[in-house]
N, C-alpha and C. Protein backbone atom coordinates (compact mmCIF):
# COMPACT_ATOMS: atom_id res chain seq x y z
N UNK A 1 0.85 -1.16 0.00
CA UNK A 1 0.00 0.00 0.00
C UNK A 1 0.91 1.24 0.00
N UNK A 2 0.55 2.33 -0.81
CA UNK A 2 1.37 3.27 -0.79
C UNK A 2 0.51 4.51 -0.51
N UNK A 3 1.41 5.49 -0.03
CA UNK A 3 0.61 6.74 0.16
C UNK A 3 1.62 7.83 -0.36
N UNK A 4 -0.06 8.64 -1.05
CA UNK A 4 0.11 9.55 -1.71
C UNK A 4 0.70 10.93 -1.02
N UNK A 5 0.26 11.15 -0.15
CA UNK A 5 0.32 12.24 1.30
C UNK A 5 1.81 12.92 0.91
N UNK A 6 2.60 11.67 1.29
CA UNK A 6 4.22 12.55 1.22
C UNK A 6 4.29 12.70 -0.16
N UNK A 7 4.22 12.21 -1.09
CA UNK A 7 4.13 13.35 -2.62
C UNK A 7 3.47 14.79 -2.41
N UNK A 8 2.52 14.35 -2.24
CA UNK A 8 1.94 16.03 -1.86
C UNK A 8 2.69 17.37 -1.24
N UNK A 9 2.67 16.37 -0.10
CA UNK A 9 3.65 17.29 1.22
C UNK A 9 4.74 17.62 0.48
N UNK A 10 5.80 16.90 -0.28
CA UNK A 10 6.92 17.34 -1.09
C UNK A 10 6.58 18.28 -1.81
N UNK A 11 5.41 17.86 -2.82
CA UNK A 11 5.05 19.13 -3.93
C UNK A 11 4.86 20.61 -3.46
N UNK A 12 4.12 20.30 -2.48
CA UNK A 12 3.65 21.87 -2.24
C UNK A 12 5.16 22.16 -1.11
N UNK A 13 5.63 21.78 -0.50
CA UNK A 13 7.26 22.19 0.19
C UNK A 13 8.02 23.28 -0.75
N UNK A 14 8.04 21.84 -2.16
CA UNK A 14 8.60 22.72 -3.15
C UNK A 14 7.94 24.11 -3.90
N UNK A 15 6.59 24.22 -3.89
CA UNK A 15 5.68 24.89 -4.53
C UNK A 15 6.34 26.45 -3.09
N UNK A 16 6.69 26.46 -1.94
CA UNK A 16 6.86 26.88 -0.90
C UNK A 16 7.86 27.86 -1.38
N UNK A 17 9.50 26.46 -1.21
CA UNK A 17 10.27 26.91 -1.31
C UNK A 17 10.66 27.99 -3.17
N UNK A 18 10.05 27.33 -3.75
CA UNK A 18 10.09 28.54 -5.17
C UNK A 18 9.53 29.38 -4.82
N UNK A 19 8.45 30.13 -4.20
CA UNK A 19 7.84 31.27 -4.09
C UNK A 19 8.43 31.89 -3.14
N UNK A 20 9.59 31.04 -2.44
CA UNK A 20 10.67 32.00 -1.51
C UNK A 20 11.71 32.79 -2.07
N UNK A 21 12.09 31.48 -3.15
CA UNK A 21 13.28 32.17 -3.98
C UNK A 21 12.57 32.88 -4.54
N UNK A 22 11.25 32.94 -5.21
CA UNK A 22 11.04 34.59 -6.06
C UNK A 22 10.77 35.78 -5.37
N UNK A 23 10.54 35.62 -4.09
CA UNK A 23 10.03 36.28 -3.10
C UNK A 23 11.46 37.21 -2.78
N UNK A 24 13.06 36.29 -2.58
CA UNK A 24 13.95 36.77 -2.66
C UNK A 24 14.19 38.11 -3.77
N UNK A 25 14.15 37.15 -4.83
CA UNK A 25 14.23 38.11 -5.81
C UNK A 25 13.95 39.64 -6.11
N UNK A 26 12.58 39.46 -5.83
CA UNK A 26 11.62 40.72 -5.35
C UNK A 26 12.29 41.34 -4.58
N UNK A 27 13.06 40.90 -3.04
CA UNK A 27 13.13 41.43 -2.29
C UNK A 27 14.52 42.29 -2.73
N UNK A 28 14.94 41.28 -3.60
CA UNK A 28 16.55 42.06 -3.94
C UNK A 28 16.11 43.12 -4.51
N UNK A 29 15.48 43.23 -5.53
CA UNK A 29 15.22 44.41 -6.84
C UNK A 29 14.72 45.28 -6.09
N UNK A 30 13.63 45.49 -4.96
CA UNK A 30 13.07 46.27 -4.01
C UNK A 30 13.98 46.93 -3.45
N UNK A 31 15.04 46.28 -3.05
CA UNK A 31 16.33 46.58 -2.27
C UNK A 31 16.64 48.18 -3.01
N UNK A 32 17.19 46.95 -3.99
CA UNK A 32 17.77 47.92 -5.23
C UNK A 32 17.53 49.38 -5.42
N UNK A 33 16.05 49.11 -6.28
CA UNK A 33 15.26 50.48 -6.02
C UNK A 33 15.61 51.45 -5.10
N UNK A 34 15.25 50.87 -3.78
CA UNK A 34 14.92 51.81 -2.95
C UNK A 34 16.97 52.41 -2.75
N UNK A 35 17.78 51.93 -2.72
CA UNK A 35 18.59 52.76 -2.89
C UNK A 35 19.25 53.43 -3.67
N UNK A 36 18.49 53.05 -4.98
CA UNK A 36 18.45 53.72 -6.29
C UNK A 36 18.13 55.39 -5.69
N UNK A 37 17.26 54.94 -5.20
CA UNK A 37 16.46 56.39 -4.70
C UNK A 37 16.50 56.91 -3.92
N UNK A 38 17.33 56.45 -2.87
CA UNK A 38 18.18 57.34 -1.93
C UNK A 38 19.16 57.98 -2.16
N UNK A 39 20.11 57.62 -2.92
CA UNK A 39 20.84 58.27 -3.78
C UNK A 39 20.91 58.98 -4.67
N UNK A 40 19.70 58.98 -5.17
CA UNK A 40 19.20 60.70 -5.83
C UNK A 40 18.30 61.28 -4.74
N UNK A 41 17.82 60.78 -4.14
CA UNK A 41 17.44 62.13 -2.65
C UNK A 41 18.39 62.83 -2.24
N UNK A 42 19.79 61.83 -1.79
CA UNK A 42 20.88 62.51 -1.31
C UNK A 42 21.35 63.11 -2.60
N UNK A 43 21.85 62.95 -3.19
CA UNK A 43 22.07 63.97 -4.45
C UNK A 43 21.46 65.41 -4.16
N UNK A 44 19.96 64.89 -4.67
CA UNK A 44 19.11 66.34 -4.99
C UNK A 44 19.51 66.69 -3.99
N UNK A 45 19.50 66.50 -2.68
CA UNK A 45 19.43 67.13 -1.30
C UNK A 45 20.27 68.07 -1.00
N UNK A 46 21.85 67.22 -0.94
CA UNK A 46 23.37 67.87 -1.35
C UNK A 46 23.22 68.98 -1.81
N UNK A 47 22.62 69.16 -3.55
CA UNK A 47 23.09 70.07 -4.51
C UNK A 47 21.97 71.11 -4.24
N UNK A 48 20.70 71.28 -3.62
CA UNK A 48 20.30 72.00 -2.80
C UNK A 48 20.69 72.61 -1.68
N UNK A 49 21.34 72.00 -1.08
CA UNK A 49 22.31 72.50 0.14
C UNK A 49 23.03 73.75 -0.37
N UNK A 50 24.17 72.96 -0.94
CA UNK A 50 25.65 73.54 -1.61
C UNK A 50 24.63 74.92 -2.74
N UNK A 51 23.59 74.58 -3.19
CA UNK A 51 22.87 75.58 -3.83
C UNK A 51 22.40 77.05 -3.12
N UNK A 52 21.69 76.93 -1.72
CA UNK A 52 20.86 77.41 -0.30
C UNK A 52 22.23 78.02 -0.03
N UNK A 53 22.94 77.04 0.48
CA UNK A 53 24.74 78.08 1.08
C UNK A 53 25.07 79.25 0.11
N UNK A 54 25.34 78.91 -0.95
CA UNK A 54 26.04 79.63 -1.94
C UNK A 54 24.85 80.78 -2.43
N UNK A 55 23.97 81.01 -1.72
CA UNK A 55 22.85 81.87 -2.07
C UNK A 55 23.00 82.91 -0.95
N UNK A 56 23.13 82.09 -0.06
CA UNK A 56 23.46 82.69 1.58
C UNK A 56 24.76 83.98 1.24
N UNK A 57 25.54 83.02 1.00
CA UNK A 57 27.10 83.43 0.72
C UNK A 57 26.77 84.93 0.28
N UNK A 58 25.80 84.91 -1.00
CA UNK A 58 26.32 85.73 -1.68
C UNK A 58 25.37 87.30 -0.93
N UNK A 59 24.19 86.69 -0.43
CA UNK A 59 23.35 87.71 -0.33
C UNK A 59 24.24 88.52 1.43
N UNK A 60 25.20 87.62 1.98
CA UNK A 60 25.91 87.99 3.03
C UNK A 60 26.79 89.54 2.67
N UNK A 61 27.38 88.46 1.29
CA UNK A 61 28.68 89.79 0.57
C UNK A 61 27.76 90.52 0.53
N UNK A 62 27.01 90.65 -0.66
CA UNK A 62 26.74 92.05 -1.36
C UNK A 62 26.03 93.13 -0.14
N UNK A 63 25.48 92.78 1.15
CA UNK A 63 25.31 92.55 2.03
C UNK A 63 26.41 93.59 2.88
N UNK A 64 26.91 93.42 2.62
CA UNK A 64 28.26 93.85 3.84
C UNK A 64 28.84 95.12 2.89
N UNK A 65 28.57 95.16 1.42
CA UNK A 65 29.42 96.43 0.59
C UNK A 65 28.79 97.54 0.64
């Protein structure tokens, strides 16, 4: 007599473990993204800064003549 049960139980384990590894996947590219896009926040952010200062700067000089 044989049983079917542990086929099953295997199948769907495996049916499990693949939707982990794509789940990985996802999770990598998500990763990705998101520091895709921190890195142009910090960018924009930066060159706003260094932009805001150098505005400062100048309205200080002309400011002082």
């Amino acid at each position: 007599m044989t049983d079917s049960a542990p086929d099953a139980v295997t199948g769907a384990m495996n049916a499990v473990a693949g939707a982990r590894h794509e789940s990985h996947g996802d999770a990598r590219d998500d990763e990705k993204r998101r520091r895709k896009a921190m890195m142009i926040r910090a960018v924009i952010y930066i060159a706003a800064t260094h932009l805001w200062a150098g505005f400062m700067i100048l309205v200080f000089t002309l400011g002082k003549h």
